[in-house]
C-alpha atoms as a PDB file:
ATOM      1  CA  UNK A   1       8.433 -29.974  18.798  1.00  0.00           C
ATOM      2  CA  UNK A   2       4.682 -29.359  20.018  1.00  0.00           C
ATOM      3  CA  UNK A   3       2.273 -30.496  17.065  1.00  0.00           C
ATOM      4  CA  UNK A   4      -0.501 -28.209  15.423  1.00  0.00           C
ATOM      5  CA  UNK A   5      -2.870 -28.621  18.422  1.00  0.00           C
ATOM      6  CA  UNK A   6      -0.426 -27.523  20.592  1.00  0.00           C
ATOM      7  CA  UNK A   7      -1.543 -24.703  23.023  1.00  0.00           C
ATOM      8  CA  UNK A   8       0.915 -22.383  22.122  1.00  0.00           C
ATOM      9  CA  UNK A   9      -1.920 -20.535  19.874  1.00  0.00           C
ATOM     10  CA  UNK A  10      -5.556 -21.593  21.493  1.00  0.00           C
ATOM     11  CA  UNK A  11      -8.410 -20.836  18.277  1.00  0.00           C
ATOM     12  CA  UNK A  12     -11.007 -18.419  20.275  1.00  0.00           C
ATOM     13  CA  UNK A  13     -13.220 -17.910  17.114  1.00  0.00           C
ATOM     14  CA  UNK A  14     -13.486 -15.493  14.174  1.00  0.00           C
ATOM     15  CA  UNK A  15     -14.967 -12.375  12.406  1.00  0.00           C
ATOM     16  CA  UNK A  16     -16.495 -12.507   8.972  1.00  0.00           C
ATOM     17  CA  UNK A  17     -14.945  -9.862   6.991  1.00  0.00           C
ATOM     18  CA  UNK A  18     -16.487  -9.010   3.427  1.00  0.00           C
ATOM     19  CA  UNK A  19     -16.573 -11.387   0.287  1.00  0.00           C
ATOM     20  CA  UNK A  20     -13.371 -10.599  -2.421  1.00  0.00           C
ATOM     21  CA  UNK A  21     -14.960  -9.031  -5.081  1.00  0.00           C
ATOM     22  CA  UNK A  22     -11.865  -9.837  -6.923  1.00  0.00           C
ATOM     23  CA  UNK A  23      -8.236 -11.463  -7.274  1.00  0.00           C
ATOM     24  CA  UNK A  24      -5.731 -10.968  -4.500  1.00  0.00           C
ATOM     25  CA  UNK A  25      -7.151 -11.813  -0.770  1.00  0.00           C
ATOM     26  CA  UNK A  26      -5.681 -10.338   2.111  1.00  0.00           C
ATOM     27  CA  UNK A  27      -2.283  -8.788   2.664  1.00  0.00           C
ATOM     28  CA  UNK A  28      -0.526  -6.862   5.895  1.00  0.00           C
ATOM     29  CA  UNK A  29      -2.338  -5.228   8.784  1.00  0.00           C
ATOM     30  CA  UNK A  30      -1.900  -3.865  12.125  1.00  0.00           C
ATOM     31  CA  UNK A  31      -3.708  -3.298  15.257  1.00  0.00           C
ATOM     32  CA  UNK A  32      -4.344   0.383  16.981  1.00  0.00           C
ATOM     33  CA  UNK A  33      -3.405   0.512  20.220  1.00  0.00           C
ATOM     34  CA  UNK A  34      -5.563   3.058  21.493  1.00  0.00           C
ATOM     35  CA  UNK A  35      -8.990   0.920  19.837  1.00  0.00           C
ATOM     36  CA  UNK A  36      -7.111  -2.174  19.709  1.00  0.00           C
ATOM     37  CA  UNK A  37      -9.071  -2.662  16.071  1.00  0.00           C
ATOM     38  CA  UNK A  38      -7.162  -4.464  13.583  1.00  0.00           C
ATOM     39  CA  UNK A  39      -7.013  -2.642   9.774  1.00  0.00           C
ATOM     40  CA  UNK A  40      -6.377  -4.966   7.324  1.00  0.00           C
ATOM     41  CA  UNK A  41      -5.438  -4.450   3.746  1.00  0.00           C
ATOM     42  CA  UNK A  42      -8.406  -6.254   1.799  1.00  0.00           C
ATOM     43  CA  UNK A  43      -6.497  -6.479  -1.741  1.00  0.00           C
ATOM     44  CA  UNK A  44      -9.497  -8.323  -3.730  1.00  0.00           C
ATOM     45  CA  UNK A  45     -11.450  -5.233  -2.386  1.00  0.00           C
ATOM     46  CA  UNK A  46      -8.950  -2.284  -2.968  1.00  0.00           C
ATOM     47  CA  UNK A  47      -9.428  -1.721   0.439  1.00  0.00           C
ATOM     48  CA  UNK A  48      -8.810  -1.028   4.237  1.00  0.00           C
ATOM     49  CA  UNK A  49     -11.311  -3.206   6.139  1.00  0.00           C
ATOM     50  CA  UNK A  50     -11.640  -2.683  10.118  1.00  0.00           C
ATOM     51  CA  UNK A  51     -12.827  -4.701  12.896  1.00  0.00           C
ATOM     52  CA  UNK A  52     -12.588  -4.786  16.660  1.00  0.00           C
ATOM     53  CA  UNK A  53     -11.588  -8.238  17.761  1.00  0.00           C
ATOM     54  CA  UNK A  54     -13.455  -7.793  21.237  1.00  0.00           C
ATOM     55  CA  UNK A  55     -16.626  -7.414  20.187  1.00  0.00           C
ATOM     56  CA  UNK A  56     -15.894 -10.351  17.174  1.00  0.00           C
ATOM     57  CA  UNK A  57     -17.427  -7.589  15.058  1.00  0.00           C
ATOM     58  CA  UNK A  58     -16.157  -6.047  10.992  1.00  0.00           C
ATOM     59  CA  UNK A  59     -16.763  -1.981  11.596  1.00  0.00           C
ATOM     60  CA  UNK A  60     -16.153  -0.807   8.510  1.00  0.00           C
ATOM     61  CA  UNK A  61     -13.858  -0.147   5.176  1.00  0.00           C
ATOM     62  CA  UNK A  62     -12.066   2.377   3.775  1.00  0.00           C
ATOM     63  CA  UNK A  63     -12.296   2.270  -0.136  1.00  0.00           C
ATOM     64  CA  UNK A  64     -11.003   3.109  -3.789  1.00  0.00           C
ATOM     65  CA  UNK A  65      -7.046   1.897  -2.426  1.00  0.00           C
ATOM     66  CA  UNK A  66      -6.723  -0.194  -5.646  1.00  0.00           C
ATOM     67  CA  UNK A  67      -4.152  -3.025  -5.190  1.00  0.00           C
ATOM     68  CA  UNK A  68      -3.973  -1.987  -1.525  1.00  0.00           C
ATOM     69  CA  UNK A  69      -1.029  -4.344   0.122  1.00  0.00           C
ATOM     70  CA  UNK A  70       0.896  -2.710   2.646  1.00  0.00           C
ATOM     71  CA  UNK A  71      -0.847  -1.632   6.192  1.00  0.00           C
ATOM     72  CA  UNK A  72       0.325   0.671   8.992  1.00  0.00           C
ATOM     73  CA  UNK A  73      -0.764   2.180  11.830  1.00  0.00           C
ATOM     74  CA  UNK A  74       1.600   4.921  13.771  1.00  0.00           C
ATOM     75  CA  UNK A  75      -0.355   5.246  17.190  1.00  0.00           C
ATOM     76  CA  UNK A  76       2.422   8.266  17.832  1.00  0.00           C
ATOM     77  CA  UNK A  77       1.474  10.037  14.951  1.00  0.00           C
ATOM     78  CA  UNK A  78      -2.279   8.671  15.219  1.00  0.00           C
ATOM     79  CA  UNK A  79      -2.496   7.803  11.489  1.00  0.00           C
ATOM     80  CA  UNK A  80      -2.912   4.739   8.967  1.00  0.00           C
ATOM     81  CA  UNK A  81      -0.501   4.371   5.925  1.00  0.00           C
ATOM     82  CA  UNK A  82      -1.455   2.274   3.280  1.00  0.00           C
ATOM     83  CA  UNK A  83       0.021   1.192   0.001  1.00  0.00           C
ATOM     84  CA  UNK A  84      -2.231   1.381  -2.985  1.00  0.00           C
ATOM     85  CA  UNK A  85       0.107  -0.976  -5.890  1.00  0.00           C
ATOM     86  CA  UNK A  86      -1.881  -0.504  -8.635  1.00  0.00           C
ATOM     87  CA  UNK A  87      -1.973   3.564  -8.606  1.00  0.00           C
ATOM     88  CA  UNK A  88       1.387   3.541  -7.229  1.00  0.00           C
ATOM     89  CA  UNK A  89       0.414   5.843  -4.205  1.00  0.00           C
ATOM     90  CA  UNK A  90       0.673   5.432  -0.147  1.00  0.00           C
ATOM     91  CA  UNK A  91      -3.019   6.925   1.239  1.00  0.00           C
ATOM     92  CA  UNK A  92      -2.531   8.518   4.493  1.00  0.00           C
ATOM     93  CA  UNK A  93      -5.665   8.472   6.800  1.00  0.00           C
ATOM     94  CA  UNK A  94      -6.897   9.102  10.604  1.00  0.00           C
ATOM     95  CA  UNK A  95      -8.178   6.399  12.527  1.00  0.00           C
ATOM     96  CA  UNK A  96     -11.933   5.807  12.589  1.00  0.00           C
ATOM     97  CA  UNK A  97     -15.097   5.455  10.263  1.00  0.00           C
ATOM     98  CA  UNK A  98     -15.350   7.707   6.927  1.00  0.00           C
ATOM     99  CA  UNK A  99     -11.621   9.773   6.977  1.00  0.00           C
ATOM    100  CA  UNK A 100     -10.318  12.170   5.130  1.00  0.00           C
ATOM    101  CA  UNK A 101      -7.431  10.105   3.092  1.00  0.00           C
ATOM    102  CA  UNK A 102      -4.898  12.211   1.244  1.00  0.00           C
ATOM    103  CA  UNK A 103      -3.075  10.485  -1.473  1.00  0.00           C
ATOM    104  CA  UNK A 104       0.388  10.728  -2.532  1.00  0.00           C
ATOM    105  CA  UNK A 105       2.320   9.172  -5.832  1.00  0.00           C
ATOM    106  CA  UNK A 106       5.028   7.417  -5.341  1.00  0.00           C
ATOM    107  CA  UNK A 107       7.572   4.787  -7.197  1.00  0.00           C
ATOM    108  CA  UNK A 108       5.990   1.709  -9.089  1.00  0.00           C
ATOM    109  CA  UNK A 109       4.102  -0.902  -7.585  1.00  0.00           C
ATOM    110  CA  UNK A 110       4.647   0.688  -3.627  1.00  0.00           C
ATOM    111  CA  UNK A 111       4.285  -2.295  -1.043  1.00  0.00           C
ATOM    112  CA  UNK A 112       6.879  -2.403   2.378  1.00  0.00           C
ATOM    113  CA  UNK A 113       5.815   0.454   5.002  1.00  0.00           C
ATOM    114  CA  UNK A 114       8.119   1.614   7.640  1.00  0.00           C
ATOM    115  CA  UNK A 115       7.403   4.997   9.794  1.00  0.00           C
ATOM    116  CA  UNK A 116      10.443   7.116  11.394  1.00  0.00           C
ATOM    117  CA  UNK A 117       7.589   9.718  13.733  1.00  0.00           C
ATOM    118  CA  UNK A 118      10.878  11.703  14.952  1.00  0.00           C
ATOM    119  CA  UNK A 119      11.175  13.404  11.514  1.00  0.00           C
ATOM    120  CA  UNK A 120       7.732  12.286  10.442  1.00  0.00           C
ATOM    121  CA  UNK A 121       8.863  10.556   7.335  1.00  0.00           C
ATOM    122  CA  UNK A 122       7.521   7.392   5.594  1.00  0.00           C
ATOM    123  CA  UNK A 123       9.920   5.033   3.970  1.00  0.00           C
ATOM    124  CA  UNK A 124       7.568   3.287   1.004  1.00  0.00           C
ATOM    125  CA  UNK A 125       9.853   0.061  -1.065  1.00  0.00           C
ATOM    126  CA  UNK A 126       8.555   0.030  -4.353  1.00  0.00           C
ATOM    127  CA  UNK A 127       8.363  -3.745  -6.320  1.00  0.00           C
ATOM    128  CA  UNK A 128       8.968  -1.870  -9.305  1.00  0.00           C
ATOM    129  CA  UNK A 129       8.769  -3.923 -12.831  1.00  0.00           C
ATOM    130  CA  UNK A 130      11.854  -5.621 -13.860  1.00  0.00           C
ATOM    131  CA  UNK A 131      10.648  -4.572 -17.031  1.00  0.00           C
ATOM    132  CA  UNK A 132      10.973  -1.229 -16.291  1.00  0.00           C
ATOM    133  CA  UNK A 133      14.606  -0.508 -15.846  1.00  0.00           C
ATOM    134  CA  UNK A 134      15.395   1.287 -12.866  1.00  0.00           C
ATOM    135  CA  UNK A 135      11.704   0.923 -11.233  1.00  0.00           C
ATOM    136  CA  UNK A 136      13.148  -0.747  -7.821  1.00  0.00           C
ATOM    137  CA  UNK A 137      13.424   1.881  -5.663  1.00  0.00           C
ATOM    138  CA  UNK A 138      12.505   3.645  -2.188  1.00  0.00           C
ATOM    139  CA  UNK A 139      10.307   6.389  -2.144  1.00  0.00           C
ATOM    140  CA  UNK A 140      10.695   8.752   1.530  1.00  0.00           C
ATOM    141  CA  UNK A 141       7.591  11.049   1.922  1.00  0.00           C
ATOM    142  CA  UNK A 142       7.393  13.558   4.528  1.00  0.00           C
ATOM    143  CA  UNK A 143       4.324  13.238   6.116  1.00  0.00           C
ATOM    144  CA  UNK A 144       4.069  16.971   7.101  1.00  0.00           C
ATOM    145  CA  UNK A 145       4.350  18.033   3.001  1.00  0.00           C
ATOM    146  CA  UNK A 146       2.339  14.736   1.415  1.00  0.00           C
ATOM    147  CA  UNK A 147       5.284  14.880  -0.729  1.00  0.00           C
ATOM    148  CA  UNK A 148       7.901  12.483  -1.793  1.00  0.00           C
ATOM    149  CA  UNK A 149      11.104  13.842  -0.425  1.00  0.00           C
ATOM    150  CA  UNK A 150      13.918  11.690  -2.147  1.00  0.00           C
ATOM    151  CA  UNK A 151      13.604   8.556  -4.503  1.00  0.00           C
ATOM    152  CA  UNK A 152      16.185   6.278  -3.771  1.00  0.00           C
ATOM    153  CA  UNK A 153      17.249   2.848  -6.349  1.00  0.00           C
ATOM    154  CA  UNK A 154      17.906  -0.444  -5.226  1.00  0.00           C
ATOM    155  CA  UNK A 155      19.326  -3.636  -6.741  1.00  0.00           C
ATOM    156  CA  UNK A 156      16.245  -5.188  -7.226  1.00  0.00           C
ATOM    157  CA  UNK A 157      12.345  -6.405  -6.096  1.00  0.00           C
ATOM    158  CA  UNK A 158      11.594  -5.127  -2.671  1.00  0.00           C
ATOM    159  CA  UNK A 159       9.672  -6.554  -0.542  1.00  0.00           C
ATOM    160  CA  UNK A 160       8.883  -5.498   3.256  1.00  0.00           C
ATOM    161  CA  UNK A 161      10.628  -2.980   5.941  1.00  0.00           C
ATOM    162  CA  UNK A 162      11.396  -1.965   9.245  1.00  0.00           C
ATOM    163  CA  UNK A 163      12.297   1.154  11.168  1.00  0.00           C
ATOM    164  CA  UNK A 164      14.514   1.201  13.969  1.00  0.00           C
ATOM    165  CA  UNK A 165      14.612   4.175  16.271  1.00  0.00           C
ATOM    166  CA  UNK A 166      17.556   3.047  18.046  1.00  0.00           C
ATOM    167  CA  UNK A 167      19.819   2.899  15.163  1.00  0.00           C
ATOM    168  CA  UNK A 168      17.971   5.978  13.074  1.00  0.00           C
ATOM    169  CA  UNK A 169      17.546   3.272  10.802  1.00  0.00           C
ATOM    170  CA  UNK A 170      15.339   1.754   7.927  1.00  0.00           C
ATOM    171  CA  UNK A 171      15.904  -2.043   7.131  1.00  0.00           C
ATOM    172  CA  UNK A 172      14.653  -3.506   3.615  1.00  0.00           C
ATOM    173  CA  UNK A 173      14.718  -6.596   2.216  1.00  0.00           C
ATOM    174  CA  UNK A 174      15.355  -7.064  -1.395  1.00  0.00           C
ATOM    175  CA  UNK A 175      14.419 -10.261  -2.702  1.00  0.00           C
ATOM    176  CA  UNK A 176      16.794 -10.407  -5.692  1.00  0.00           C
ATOM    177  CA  UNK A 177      19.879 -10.164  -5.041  1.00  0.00           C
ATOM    178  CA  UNK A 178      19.240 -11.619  -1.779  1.00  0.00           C
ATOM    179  CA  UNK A 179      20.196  -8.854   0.220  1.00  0.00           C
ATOM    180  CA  UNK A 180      18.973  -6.257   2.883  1.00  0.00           C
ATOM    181  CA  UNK A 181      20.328  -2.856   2.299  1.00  0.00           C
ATOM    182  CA  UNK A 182      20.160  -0.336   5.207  1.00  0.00           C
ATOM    183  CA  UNK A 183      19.182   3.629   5.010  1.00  0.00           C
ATOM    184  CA  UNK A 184      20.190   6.046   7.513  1.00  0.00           C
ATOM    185  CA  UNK A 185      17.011   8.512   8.469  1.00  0.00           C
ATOM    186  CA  UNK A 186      18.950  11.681   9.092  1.00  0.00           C
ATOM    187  CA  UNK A 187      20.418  10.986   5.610  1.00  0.00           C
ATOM    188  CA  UNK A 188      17.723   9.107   3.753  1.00  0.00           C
ATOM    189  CA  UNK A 189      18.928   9.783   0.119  1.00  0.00           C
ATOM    190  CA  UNK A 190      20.914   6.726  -0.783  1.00  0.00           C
ATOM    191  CA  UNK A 191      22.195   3.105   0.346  1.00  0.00           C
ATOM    192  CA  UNK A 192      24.520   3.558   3.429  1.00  0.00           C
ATOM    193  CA  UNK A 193      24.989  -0.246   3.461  1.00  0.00           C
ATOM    194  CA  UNK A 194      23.819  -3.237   2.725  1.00  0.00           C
ATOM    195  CA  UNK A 195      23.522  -7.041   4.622  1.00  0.00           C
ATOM    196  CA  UNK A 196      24.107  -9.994   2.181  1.00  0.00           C
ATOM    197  CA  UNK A 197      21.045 -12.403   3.043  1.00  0.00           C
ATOM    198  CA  UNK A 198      22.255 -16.384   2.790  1.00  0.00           C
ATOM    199  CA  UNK A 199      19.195 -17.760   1.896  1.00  0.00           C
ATOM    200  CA  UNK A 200      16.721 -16.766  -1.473  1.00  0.00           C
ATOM    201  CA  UNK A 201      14.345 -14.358  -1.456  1.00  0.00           C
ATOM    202  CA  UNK A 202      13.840 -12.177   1.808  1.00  0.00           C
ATOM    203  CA  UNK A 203      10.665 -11.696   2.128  1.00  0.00           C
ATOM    204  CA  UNK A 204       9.505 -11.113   5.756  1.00  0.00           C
ATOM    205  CA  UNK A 205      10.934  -8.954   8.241  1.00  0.00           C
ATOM    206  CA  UNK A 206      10.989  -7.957  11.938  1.00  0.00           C
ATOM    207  CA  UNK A 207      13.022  -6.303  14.420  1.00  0.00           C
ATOM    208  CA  UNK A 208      13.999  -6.914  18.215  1.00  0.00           C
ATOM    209  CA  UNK A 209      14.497  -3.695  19.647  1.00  0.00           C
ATOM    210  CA  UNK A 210      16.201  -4.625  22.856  1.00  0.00           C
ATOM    211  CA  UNK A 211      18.867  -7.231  21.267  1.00  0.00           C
ATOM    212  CA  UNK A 212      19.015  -5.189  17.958  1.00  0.00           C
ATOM    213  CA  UNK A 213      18.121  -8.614  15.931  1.00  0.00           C
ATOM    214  CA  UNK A 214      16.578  -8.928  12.886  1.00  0.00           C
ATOM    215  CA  UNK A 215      14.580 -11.695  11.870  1.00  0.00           C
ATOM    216  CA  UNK A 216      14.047 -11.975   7.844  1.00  0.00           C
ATOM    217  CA  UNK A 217      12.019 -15.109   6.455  1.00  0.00           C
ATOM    218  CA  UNK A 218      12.674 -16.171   2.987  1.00  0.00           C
ATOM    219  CA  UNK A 219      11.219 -17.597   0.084  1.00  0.00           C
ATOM    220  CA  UNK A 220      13.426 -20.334   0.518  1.00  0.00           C
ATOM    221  CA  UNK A 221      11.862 -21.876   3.551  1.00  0.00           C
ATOM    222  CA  UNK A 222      14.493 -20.165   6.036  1.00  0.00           C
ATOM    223  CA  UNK A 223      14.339 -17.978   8.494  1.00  0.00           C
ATOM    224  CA  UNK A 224      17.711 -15.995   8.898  1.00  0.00           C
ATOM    225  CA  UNK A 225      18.752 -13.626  12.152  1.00  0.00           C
ATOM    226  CA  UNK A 226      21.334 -11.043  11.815  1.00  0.00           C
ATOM    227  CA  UNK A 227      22.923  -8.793  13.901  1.00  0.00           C
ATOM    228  CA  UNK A 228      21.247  -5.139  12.604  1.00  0.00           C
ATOM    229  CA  UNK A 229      24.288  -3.411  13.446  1.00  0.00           C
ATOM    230  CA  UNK A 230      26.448  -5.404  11.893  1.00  0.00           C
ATOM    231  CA  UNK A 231      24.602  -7.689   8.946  1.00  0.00           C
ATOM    232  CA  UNK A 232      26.397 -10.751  10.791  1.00  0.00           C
ATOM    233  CA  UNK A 233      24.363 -13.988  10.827  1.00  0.00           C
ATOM    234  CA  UNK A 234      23.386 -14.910  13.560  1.00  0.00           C
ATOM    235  CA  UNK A 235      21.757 -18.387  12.921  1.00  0.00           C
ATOM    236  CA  UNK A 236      19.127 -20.163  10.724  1.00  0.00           C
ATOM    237  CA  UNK A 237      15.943 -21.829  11.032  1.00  0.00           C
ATOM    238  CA  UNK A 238      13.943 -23.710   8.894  1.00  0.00           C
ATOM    239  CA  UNK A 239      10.178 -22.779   8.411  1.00  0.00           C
ATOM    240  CA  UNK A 240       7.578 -25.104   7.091  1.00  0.00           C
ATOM    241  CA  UNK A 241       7.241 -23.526   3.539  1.00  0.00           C
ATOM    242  CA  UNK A 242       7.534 -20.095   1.496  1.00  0.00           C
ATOM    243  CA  UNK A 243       6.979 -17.419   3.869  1.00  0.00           C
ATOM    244  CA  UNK A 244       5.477 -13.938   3.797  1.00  0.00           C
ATOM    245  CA  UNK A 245       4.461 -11.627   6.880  1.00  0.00           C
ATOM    246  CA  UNK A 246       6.737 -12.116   9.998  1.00  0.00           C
ATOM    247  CA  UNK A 247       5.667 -10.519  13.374  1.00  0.00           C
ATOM    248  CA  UNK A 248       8.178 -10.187  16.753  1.00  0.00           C
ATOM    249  CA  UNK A 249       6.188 -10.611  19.923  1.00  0.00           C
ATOM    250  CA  UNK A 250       8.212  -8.501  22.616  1.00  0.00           C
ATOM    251  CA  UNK A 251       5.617  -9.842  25.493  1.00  0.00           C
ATOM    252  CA  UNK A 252       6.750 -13.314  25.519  1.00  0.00           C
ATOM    253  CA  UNK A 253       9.629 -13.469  23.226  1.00  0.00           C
ATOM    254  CA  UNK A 254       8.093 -15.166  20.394  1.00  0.00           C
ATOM    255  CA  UNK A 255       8.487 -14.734  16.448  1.00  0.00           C
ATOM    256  CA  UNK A 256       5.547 -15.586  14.859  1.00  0.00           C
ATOM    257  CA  UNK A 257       6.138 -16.965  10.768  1.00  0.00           C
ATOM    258  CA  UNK A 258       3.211 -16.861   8.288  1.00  0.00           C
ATOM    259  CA  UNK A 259       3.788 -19.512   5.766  1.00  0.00           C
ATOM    260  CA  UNK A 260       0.621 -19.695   2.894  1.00  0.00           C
ATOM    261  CA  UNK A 261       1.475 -23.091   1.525  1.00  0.00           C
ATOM    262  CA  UNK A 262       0.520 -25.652   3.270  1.00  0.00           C
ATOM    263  CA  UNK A 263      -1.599 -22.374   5.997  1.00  0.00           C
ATOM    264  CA  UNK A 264       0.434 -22.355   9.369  1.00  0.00           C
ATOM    265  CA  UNK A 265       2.010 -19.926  11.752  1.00  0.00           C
ATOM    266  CA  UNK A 266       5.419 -20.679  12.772  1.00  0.00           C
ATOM    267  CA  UNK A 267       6.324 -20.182  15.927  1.00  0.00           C
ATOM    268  CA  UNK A 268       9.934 -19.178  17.331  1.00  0.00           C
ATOM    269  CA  UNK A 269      11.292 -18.788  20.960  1.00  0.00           C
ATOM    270  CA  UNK A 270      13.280 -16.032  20.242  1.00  0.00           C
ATOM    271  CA  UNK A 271      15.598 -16.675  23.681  1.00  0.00           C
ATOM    272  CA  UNK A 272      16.494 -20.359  22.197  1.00  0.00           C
ATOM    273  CA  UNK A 273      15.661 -19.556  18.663  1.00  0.00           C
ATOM    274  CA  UNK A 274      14.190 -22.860  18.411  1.00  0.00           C
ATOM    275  CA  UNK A 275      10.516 -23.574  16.816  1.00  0.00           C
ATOM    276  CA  UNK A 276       8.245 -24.100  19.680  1.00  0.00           C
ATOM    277  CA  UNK A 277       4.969 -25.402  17.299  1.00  0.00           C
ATOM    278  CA  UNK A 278       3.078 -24.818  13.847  1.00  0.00           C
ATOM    279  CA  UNK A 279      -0.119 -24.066  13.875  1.00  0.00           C
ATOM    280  CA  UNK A 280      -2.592 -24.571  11.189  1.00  0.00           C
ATOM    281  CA  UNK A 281      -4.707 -21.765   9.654  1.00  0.00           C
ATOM    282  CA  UNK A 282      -5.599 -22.217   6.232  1.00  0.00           C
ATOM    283  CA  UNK A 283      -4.420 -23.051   3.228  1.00  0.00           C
ATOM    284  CA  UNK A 284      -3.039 -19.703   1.219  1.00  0.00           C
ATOM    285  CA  UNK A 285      -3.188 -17.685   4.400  1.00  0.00           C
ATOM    286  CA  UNK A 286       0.153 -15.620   4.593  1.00  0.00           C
ATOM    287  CA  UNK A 287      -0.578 -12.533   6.239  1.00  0.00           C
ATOM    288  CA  UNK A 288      -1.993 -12.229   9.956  1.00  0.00           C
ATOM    289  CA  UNK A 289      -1.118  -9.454  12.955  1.00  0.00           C
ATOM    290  CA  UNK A 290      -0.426  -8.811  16.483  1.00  0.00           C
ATOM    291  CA  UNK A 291      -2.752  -7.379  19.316  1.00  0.00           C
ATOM    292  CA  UNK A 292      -1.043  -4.439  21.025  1.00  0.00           C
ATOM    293  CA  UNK A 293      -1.225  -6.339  24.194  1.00  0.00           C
ATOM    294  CA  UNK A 294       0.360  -9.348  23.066  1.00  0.00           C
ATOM    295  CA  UNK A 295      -2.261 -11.612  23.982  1.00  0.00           C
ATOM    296  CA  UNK A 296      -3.913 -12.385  20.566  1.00  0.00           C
ATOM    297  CA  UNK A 297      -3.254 -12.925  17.197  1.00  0.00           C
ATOM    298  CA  UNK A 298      -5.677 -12.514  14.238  1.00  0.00           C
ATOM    299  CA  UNK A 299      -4.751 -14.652  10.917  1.00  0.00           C
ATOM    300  CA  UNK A 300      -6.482 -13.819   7.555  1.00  0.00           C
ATOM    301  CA  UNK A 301      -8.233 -16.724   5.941  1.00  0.00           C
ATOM    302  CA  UNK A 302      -8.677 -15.854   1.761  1.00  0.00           C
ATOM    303  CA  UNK A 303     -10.840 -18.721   1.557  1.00  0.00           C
ATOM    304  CA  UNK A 304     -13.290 -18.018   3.914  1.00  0.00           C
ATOM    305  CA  UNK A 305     -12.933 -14.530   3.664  1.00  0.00           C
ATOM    306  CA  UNK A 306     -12.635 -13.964   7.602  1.00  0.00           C
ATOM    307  CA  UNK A 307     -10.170 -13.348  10.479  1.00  0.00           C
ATOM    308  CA  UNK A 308      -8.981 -16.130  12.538  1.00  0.00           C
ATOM    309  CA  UNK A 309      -8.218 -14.824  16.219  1.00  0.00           C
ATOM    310  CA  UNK A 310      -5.830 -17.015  18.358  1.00  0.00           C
ATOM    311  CA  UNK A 311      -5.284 -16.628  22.237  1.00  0.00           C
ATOM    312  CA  UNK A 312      -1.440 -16.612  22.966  1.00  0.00           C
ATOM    313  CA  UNK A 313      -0.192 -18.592  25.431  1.00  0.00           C
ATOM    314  CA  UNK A 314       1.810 -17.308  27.992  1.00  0.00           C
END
């Protein structure tokens, strides 16, 4: 296997993004394709912060999303969903500096994002409070209402989600029982089945669209690929530490694993499913995302409070 200088991921430099002003660092983000600028949720901050990795410049934030975790950008429906955990709402906002954001309440603690545009719903898993019986569940807003449509439970803590148009499916991961249950968009008011996970705690989750594989990364230090369809495992892999954010590179059939402890980026062929390198970012840095083009990568460093952008070799 290719060490940590290996050129798989080539450092290119990095953009200063503002100081924490409080507990919690960085947590998911996503690029825009039409900008290509990278929103990131800024957790310490309670907010969105923006910058345009060409220019190796922060644009802006977009404030008061307390607890912000999850981050999502729909380029077909040319909005930004973000989870707000501690006011238990998903703010929905436009692209670009100073928007309008419209707020709606949801289950407890909302985190995992996934966006179905053909029926323009949003399918938010809540982490709920095992405290709090019955608090694990699935909220589905419509995005034309701003309303939660149906609340739906599941066995336990959730963690992220994916959408696949193929299947008119939403994939979740639940990290207790280690499981990933499946909704059905056109019927998105209950369980239609569920995928029993061999490893503990999913955690991280991506999709290949073209061989309708799923790749979920779990607390456990494994990285598990099923068959979507079917919930048959596929294989295992074994990743360098506790995982979080996972991200499927379609461009050059790559899965890229963010692992916070010791701070390095996995990195799968997908084709082989073997681990081509891991490459060191920093230490507690779990959470990084994807240019639209494929051709960089942008890690978020807690301790230095900046992004990390990495040219992808082809």
């Amino acid at each position: 296997m290719p060490s940590a200088r290996s050129t798989v991921l080539q450092l290119s430099g990095y953009v200063g993004l503002p100081k924490h002003e409080g507990c919690g660092g960085f947590d998911h983000a996503a690029s825009h394709v039409q900008t290509g600028f990278v929103y990131v949720a800024h957790t310490a901050n309670s907010a969105v912060d923006v910058f345009d990795p060409t220019s190796r410049r922060y644009l802006f934030s977009v404030p008061q999303l307390p607890g912000v975790a999850g981050v999502l950008v729909s380029d077909e429906a040319q909005f930004v969903i973000a989870s707000a955990r501690a006011e238990n709402t998903v703010a929905i906002f436009p692209p670009g500096p100073h928007p309008e954001v419209s707020k709606i309440h949801v289950g407890l603690r909302p985190n995992g994002l996934a966006y179905d545009h053909s029926r323009r719903q949003i399918l938010v898993a809540n982490v709920g409070d095992a405290a709090v019986p019955g608090s694990h569940t699935l909220s589905l807003v419509s995005l034309d209402d701003r309303a939660v449509r149906a609340e739906v439970a599941v066995p336990g803590r959730t963690r992220w989600a994916v959408y696949d148009p193929d299947a008119l499916a939403f994939y979740v991961n639940i990290a207790d029982p280690a499981q990933l249950v499946v909704v059905d968009a056109r019927q998105a008011d209950g369980i239609a089945r569920t995928f029993a996970i061999p490893s503990a705690g999913p955690h991280g989750l991506d999709l290949d669209p073209e061989t309708h594989r799923l790749f979920c990364a779990c607390d456990a230090g494994m990285l598990v690929v099923l068959d979507a369809r079917s919930g048959k495992v596929l294989g295992q892999n074994t990743l360098s530490g506790s995982p979080d954010v996972v991200f499927f590179d379609r461009v050059h059939n790559r899965l890229y694993v963010a692992v916070g402890d010791p701070g390095v980026i996995d990195v799968f062929d997908t084709k082989a499913m073997e681990k081509l390198a891991s490459v060191a970012t920093e230490k507690g840095a779990h959470t990084f995302a994807l240019a639209p083009s494929g051709n960089e990568l942008y890690a978020f460093l807690p301790a230095s409070h900046r992004a990390a952008i990495y040219q992808i070799d082809s």
